[in-house]
C-alpha atoms as a PDB file:
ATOM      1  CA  UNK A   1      73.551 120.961  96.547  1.00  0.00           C
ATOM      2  CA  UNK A   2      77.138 122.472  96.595  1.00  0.00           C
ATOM      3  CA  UNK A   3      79.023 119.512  95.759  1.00  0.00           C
ATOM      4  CA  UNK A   4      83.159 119.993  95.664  1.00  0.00           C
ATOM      5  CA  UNK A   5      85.296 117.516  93.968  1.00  0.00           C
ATOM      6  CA  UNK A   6      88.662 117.076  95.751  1.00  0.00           C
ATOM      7  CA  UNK A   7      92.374 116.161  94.462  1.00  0.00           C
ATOM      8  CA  UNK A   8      91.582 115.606  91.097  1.00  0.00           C
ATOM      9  CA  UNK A   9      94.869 115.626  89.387  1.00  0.00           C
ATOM     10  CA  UNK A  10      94.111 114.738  86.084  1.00  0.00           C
ATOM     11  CA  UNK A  11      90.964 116.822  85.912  1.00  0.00           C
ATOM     12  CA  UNK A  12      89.227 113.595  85.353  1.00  0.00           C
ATOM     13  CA  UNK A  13      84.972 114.330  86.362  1.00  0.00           C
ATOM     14  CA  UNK A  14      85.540 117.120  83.428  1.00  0.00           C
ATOM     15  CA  UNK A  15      87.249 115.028  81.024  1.00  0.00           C
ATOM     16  CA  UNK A  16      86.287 111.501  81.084  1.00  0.00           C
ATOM     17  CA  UNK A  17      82.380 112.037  82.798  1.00  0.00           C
ATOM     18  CA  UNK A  18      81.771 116.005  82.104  1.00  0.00           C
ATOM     19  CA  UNK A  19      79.387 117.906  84.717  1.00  0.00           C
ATOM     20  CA  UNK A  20      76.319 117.541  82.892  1.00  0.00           C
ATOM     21  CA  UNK A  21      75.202 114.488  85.158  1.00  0.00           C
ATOM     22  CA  UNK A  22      75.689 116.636  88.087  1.00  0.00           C
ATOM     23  CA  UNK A  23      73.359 119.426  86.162  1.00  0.00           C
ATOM     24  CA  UNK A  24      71.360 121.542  88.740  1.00  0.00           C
ATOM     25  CA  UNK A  25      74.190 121.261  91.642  1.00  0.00           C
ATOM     26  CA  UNK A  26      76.419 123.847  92.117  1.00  0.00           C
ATOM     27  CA  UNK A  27      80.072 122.109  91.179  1.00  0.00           C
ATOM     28  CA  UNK A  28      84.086 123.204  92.084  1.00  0.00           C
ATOM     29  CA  UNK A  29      86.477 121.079  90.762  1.00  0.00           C
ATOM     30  CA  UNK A  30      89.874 121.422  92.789  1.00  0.00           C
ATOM     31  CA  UNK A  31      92.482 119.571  90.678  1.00  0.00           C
ATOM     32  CA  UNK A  32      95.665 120.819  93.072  1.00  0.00           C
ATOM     33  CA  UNK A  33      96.260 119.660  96.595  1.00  0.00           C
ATOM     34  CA  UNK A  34      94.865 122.098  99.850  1.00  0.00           C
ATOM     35  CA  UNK A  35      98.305 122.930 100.557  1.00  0.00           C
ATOM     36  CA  UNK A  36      97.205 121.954 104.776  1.00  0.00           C
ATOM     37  CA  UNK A  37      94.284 121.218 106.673  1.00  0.00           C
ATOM     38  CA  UNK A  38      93.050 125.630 106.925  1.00  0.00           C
ATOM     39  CA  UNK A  39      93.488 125.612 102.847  1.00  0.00           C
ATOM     40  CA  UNK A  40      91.330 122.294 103.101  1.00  0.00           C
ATOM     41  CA  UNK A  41      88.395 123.551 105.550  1.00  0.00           C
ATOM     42  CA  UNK A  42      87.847 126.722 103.478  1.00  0.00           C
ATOM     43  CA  UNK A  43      87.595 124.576  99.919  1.00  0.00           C
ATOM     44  CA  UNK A  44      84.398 122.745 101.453  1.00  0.00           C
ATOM     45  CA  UNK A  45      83.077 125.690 103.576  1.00  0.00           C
ATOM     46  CA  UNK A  46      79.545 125.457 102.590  1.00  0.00           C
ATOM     47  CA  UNK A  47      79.756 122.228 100.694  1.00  0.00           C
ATOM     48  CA  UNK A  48      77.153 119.715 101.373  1.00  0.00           C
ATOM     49  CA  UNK A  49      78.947 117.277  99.720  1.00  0.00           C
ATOM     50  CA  UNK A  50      82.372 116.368  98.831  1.00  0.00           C
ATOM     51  CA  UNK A  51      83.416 113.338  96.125  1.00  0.00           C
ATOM     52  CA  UNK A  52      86.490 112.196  96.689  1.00  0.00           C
ATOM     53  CA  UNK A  53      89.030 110.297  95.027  1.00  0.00           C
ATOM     54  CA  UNK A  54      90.328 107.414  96.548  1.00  0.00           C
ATOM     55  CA  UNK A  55      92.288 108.044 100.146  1.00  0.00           C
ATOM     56  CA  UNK A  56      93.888 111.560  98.932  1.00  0.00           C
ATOM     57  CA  UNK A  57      92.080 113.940 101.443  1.00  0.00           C
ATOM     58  CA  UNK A  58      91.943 112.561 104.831  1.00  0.00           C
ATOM     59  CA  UNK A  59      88.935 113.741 106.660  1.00  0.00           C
ATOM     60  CA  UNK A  60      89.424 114.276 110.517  1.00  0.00           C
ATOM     61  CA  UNK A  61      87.329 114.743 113.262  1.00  0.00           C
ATOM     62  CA  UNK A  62      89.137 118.221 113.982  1.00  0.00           C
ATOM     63  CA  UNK A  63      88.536 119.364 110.434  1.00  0.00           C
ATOM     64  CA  UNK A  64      84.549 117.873 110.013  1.00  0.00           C
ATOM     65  CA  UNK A  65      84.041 120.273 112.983  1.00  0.00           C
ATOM     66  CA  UNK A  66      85.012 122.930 111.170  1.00  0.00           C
ATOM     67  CA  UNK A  67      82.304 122.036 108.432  1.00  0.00           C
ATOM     68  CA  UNK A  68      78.867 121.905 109.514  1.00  0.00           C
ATOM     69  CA  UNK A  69      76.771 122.348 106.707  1.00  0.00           C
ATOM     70  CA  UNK A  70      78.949 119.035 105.131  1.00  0.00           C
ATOM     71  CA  UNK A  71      76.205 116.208 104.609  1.00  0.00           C
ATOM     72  CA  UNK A  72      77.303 113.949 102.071  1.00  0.00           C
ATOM     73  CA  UNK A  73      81.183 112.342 101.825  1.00  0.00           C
ATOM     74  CA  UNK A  74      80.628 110.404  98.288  1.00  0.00           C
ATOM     75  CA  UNK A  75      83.873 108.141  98.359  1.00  0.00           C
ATOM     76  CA  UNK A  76      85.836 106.537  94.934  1.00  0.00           C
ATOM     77  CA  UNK A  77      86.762 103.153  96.103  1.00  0.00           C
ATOM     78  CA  UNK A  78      85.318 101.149  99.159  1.00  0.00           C
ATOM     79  CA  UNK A  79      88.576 102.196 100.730  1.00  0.00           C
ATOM     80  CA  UNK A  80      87.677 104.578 103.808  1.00  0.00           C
ATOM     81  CA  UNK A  81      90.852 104.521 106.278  1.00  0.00           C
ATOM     82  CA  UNK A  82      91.505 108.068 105.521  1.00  0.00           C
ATOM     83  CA  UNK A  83      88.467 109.198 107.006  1.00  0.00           C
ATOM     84  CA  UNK A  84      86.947 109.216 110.651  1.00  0.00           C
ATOM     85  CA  UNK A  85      84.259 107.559 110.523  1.00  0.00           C
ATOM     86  CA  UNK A  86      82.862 107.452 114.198  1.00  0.00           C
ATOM     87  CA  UNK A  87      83.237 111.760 113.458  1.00  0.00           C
ATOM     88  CA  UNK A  88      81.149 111.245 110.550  1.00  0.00           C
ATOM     89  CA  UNK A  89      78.397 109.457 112.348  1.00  0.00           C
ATOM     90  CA  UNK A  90      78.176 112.266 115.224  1.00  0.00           C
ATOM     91  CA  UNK A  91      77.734 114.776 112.561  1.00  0.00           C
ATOM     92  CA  UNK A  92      75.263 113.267 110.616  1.00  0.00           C
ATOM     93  CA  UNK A  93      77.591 112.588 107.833  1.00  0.00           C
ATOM     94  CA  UNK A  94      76.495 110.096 105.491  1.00  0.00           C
ATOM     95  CA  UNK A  95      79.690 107.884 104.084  1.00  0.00           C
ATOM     96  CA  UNK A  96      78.472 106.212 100.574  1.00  0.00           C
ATOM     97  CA  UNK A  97      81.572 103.825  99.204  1.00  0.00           C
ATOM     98  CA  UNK A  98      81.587 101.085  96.825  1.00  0.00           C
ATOM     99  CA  UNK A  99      84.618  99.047  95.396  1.00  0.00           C
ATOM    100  CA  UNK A 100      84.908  98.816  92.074  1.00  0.00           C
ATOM    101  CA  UNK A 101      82.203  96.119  90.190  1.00  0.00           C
ATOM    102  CA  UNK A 102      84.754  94.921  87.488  1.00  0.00           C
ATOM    103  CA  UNK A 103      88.125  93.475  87.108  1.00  0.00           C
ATOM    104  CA  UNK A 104      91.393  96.246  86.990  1.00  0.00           C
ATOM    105  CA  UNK A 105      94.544  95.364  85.301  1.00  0.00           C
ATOM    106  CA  UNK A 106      95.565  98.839  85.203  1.00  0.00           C
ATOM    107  CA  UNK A 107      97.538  98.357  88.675  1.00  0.00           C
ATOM    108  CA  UNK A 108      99.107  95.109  87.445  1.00  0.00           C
ATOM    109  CA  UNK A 109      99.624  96.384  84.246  1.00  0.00           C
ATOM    110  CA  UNK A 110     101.936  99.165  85.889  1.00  0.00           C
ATOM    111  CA  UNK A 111     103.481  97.166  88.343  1.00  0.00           C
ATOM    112  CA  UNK A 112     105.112  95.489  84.746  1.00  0.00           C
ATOM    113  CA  UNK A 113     106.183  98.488  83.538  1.00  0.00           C
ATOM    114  CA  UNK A 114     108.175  99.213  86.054  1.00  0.00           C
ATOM    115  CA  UNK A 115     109.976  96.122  86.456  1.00  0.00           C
ATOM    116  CA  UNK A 116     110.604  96.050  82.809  1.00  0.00           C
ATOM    117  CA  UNK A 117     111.508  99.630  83.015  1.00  0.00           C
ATOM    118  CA  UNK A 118     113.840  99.396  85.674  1.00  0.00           C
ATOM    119  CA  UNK A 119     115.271  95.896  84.889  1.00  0.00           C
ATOM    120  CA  UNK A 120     116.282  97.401  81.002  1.00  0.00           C
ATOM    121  CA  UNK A 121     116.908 100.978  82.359  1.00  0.00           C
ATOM    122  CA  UNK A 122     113.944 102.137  79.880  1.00  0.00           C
ATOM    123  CA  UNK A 123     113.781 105.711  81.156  1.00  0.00           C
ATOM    124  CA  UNK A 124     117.569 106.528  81.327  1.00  0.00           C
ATOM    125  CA  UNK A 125     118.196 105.003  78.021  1.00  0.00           C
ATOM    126  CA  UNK A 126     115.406 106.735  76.442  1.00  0.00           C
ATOM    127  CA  UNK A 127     116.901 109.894  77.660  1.00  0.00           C
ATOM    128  CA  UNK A 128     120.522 109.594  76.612  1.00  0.00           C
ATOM    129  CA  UNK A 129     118.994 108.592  72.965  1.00  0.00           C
ATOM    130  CA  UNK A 130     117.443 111.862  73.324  1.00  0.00           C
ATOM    131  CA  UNK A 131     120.473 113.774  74.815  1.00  0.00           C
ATOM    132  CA  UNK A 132     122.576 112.289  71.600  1.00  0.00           C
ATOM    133  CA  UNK A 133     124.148 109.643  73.180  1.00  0.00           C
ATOM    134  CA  UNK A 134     123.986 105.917  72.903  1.00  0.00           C
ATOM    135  CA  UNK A 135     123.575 102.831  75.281  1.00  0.00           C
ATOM    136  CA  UNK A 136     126.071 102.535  78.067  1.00  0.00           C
ATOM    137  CA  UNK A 137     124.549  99.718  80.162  1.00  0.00           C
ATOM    138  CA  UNK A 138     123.397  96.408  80.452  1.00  0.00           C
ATOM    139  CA  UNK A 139     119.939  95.043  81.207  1.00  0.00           C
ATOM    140  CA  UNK A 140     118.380  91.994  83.179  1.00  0.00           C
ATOM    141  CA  UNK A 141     116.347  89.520  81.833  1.00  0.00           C
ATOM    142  CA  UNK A 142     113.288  87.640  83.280  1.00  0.00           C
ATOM    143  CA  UNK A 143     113.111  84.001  82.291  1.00  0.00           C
ATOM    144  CA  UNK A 144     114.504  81.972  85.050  1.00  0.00           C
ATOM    145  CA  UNK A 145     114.582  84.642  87.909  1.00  0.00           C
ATOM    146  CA  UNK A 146     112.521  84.467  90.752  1.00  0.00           C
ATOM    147  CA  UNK A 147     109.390  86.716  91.287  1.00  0.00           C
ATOM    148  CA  UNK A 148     108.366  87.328  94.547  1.00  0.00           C
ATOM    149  CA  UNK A 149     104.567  88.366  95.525  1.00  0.00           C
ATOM    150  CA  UNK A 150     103.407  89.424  98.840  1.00  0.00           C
ATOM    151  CA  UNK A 151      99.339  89.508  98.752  1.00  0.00           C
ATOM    152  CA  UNK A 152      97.663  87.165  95.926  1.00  0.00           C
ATOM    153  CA  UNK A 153      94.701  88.948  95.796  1.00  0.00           C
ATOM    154  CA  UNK A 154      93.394  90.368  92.461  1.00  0.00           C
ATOM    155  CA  UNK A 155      96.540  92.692  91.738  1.00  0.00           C
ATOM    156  CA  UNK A 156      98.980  89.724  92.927  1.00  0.00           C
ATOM    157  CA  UNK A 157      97.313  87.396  90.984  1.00  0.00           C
ATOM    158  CA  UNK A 158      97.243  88.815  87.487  1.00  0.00           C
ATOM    159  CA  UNK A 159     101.210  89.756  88.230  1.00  0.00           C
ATOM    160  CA  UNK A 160     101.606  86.652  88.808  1.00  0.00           C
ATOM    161  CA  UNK A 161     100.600  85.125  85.964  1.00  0.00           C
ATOM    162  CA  UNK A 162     102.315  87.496  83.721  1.00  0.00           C
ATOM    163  CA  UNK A 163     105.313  86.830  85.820  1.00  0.00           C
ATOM    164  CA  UNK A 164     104.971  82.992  84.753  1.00  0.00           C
ATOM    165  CA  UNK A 165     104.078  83.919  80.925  1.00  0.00           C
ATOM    166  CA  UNK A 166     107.471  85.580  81.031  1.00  0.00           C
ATOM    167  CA  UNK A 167     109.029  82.334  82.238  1.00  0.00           C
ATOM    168  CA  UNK A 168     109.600  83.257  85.883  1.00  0.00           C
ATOM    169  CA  UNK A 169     109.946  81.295  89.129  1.00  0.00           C
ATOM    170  CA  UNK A 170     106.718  83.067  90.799  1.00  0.00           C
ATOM    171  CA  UNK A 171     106.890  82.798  94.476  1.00  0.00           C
ATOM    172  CA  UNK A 172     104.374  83.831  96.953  1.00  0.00           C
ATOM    173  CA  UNK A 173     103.437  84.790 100.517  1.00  0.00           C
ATOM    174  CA  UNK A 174     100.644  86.451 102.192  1.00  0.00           C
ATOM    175  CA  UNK A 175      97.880  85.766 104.982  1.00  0.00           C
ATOM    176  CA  UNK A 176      96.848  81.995 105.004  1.00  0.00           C
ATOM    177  CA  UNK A 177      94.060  82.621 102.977  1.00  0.00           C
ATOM    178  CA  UNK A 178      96.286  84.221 100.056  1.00  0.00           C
ATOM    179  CA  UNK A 179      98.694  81.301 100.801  1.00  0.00           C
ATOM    180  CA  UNK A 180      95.513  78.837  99.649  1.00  0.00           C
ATOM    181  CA  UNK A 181      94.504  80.806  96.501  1.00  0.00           C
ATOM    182  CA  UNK A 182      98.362  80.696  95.678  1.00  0.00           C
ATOM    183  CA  UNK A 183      98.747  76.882  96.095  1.00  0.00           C
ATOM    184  CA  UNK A 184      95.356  76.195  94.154  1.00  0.00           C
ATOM    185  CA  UNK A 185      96.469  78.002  91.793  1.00  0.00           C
ATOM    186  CA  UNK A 186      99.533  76.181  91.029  1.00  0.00           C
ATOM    187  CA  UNK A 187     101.936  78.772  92.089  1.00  0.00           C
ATOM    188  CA  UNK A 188     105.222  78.074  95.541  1.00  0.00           C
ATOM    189  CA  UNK A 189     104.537  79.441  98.439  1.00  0.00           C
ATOM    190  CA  UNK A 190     106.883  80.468 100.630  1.00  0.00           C
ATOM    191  CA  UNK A 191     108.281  79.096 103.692  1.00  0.00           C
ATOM    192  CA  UNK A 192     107.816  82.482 105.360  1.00  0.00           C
ATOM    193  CA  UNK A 193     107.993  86.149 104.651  1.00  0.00           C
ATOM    194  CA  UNK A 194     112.283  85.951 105.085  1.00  0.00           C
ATOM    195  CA  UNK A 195     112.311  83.165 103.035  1.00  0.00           C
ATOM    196  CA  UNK A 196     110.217  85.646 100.016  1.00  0.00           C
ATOM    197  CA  UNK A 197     112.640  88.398 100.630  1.00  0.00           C
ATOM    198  CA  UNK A 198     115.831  85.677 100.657  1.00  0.00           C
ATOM    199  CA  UNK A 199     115.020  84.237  97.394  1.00  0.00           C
ATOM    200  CA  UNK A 200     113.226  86.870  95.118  1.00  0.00           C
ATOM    201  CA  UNK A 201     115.122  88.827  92.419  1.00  0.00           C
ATOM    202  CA  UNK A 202     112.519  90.787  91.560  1.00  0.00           C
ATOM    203  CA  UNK A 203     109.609  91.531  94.546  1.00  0.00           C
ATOM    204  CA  UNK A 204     106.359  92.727  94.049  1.00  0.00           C
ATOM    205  CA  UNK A 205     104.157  93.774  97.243  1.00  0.00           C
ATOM    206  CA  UNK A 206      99.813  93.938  96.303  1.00  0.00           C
ATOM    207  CA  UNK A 207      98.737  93.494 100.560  1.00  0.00           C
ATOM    208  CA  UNK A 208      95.567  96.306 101.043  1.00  0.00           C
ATOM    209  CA  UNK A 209      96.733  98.876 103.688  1.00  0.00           C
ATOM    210  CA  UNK A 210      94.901  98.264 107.188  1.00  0.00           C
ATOM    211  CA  UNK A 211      96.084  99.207 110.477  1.00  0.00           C
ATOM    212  CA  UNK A 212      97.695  95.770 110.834  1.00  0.00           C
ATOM    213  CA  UNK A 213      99.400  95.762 108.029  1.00  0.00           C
ATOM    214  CA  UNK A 214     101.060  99.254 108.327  1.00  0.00           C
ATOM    215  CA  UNK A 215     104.812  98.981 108.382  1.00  0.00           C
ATOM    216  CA  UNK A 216     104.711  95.390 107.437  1.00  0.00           C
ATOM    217  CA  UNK A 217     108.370  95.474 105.544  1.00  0.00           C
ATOM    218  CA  UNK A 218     110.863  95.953 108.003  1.00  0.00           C
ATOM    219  CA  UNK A 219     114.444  97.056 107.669  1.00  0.00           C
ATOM    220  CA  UNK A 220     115.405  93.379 108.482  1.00  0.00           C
ATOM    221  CA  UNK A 221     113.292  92.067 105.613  1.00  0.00           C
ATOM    222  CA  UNK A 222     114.769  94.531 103.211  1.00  0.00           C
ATOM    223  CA  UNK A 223     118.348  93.456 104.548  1.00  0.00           C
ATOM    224  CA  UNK A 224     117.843  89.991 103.422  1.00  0.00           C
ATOM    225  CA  UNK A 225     117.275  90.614  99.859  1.00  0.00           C
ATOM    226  CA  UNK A 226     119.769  89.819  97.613  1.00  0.00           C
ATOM    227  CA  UNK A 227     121.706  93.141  96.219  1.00  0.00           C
ATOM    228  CA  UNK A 228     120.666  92.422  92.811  1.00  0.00           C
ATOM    229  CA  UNK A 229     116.963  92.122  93.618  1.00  0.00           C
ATOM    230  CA  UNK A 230     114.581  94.726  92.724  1.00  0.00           C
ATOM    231  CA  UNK A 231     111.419  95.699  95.347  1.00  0.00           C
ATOM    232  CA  UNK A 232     108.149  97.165  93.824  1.00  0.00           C
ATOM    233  CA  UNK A 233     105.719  99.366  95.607  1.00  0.00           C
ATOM    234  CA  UNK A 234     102.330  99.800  93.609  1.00  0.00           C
ATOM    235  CA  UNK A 235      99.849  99.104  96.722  1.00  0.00           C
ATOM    236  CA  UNK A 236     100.428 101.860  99.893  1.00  0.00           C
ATOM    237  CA  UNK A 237     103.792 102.956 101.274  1.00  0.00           C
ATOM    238  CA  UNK A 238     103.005 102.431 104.538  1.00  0.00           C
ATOM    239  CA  UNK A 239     103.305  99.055 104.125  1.00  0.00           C
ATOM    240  CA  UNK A 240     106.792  99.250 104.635  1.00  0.00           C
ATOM    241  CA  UNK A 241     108.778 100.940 107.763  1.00  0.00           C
ATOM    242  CA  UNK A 242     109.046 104.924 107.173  1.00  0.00           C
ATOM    243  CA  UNK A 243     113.081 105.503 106.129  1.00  0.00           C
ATOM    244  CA  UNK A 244     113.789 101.827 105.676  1.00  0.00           C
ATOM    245  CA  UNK A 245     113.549 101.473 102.247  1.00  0.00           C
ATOM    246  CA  UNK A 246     115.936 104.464 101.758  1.00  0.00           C
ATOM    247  CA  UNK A 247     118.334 102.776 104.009  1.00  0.00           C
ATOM    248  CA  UNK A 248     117.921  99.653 102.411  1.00  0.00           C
ATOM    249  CA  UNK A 249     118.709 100.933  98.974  1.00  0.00           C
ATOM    250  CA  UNK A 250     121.884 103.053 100.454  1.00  0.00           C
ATOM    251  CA  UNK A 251     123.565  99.754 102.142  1.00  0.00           C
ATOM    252  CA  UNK A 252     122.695  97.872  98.759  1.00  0.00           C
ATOM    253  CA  UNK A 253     119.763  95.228  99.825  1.00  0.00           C
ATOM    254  CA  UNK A 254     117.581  95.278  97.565  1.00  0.00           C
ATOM    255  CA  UNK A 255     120.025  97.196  94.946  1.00  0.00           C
ATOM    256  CA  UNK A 256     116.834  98.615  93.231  1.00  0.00           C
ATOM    257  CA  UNK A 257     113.511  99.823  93.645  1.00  0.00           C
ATOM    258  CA  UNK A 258     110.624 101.306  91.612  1.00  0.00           C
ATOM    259  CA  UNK A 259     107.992 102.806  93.392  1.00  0.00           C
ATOM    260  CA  UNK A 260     104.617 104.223  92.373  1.00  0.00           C
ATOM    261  CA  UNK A 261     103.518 105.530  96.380  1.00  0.00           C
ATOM    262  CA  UNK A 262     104.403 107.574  98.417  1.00  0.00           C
ATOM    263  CA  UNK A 263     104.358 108.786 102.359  1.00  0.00           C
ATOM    264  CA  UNK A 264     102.864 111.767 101.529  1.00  0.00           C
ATOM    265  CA  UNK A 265     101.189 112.144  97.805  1.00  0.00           C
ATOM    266  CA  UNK A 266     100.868 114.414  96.040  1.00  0.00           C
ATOM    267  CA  UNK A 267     104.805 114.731  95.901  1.00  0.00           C
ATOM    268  CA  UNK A 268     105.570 117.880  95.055  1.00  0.00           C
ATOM    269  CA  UNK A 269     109.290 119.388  94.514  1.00  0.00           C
ATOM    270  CA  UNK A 270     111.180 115.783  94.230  1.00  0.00           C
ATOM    271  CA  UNK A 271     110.649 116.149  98.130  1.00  0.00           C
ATOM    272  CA  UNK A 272     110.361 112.255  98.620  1.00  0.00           C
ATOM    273  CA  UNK A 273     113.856 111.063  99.194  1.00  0.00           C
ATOM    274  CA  UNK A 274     113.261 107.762  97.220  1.00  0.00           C
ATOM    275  CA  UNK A 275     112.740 110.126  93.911  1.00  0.00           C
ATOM    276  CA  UNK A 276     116.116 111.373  93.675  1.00  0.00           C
ATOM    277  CA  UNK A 277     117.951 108.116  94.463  1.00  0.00           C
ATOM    278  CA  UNK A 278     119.685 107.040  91.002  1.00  0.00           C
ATOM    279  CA  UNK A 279     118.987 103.047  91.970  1.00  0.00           C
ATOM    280  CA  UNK A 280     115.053 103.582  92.071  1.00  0.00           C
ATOM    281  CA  UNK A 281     112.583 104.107  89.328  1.00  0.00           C
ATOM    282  CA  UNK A 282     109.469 106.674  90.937  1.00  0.00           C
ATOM    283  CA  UNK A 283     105.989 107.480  88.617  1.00  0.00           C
ATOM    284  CA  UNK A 284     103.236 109.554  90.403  1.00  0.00           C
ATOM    285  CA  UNK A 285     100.496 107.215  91.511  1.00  0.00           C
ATOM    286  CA  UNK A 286     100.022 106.385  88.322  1.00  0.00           C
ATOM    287  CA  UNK A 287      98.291 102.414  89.488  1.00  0.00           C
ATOM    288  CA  UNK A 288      94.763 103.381  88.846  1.00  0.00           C
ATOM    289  CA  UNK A 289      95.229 105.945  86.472  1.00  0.00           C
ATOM    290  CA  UNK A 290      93.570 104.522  83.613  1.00  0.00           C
ATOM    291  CA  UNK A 291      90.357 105.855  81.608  1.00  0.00           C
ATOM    292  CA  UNK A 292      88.464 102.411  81.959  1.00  0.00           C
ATOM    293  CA  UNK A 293      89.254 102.442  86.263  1.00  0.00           C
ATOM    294  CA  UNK A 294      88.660 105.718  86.669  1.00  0.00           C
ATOM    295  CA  UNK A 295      85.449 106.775  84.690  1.00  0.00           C
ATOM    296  CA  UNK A 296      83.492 104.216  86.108  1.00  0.00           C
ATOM    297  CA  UNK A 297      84.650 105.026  90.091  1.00  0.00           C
ATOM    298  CA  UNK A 298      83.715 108.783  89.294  1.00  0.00           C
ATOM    299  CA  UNK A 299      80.424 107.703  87.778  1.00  0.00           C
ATOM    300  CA  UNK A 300      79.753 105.481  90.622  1.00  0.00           C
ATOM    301  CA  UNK A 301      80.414 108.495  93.015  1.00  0.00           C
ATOM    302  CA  UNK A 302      78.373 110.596  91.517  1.00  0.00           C
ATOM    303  CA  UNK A 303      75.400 108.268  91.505  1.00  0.00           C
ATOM    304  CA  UNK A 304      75.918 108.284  95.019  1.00  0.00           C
ATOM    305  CA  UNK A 305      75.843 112.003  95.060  1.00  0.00           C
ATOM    306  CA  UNK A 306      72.274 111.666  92.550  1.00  0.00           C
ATOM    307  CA  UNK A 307      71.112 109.385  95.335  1.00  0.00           C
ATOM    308  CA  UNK A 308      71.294 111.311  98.648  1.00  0.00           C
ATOM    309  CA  UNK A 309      70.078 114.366  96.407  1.00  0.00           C
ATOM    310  CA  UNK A 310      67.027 112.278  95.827  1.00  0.00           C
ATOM    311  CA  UNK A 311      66.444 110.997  99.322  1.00  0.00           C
ATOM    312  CA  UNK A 312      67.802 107.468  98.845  1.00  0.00           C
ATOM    313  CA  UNK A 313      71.135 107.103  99.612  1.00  0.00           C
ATOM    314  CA  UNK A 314      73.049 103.936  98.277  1.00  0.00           C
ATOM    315  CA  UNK A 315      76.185 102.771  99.263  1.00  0.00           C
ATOM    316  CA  UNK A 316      76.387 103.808 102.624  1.00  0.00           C
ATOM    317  CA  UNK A 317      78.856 102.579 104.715  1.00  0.00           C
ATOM    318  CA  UNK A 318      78.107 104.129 108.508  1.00  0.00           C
ATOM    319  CA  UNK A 319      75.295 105.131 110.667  1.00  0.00           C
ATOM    320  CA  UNK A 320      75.276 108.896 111.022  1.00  0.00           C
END
């Protein structure tokens, strides 16, 4: 099969998995972004199959038209918003997604190191050491503040705990059935989402981006956060309002933010307003980036790609 490998940044498949498992298919590795949806149609002209990596490359029903011989849409992640599915099915597209079978830190693990990182100015610092010069700020501390969560899922939950090792108030909020798992526990839950956003100094969001949650922090949320308070985005930016967190950071509620998503990814140019704001911390998707997360979602797709080769697709996820 002509298989193409989409959006791979880091030039993972190569590095951490190598091409030998896909040995006998005929393999192109794209590790930029199809600079629009033309660029994107002629990088799987004649694919059968297409592995991609996590939501980067949505799929639409206008551009699947455009590829007939595709077959085979081999997804990272159990995640499949990005793609039209009900297209997929019409064409005789098989969708094969799986979430990941073990337990990630890597997300939590980031969404630490950026409130350290922004709470002790870490990068500036760093660079002023470099640029000869010496400290010229002050930093906050943890123990005693309050840490907001919005989602205690897996992600919220692990930053939750770290947020108590590190002697934080940890406050949550979420659906009623994240409100449970916070309670049991041991862990405050919130009176309601205002109430989070009132009292948190530092506040984390980890709620999985669905239709019903897009847009879920509004500009009045963000105005009731205290102007000391930091916000952290490691889960989707949709979640909150498009232009509201800019806003919110420009009046001063939340006076901080550090933010691994993005509106558009990959960013490309500083183009994201957020990035050049001097109150917000910004890495490049960097949640999932981890050698232990990502070698086993690429060998995972790629089984699903050994799979339909061999008649027996696994994973599927619709009815084409």
């Amino acid at each position: 099969m002509k298989v193409v490998v989409l959006d791979d940044y880091p030039d993972a498949l190569r590095r951490l998995v190598g091409l030998q498992r896909l040995k006998g298919h005929d393999v192109t590795v794209h590790t930029d972004a199809a600079p629009g949806e033309a660029a994107l149609v002629a990088r799987l002209a004649g694919a059968q199959a297409a592995l991609l990596i996590q939501q980067r490359v949505p799929l639409s029903a206008a551009v699947l038209a455009q590829l007939p011989s595709l077959r085979l849409i081999s997804q990272t992640g159990r995640n499949t918003s990005h793609l039209d599915i009900a297209a997929c099915d019409a064409a005789g597209i098989t969708v094969c997604a799986r979430g990941f079978g073990g337990k990630s830190t890597s997300t939590a693990e980031l969404t630490w190191g950026l409130i350290l990182g922004a709470l002790r100015d870490i990068p500036r610092q760093a660079q002023r050491l470099r640029d000869g010069l010496w400290l010229d700020g002050i930093g906050t501390s943890l123990a005693g503040r309050t840490l907001g969560i919005w989602g205690f899922g897996a992600i919220g939950s692990q930053v939750a705990v770290i947020g108590q090792a590190f002697g934080m108030r940890v406050l949550c909020w979420g659906r009623e059935s994240a409100q449970a798992r916070a309670r049991a526990a041991g862990f405050a839950v919130a009176r309601d989402a205002e109430d989070l956003f009132a009292e948190a100094d530092v506040l984390s969001l980890h709620v999985a981006m669905k239709p019903e949650t897009q847009g879920l922090v509004t500009p009045a949320l963000l105005a009731r956060m205290k102007p000391s308070a930091l916000l952290v985005n490691t889960a989707r930016a949709g979640l909150i309002v498009p232009g509201a967190l800019r806003d919110a950071l420009a009046a001063g509620r939340p006076g901080r933010a550090a933010i691994d998503v993005y509106d558009n990814e990959p960013v490309l140019g500083a183009a994201d307003p957020l990035i050049g704001l001097p109150n917000t911390l910004c890495t490049p998707h960097l949640g999932y980036s981890v050698e232990e997360f990502y070698g086993p979602l690429l060998n995972q797709a790629i089984d699903q790609i050994l799979a339909f080769a061999a008649g027996a697709p696994i994973n599927v996820v619709n009815h084409p």
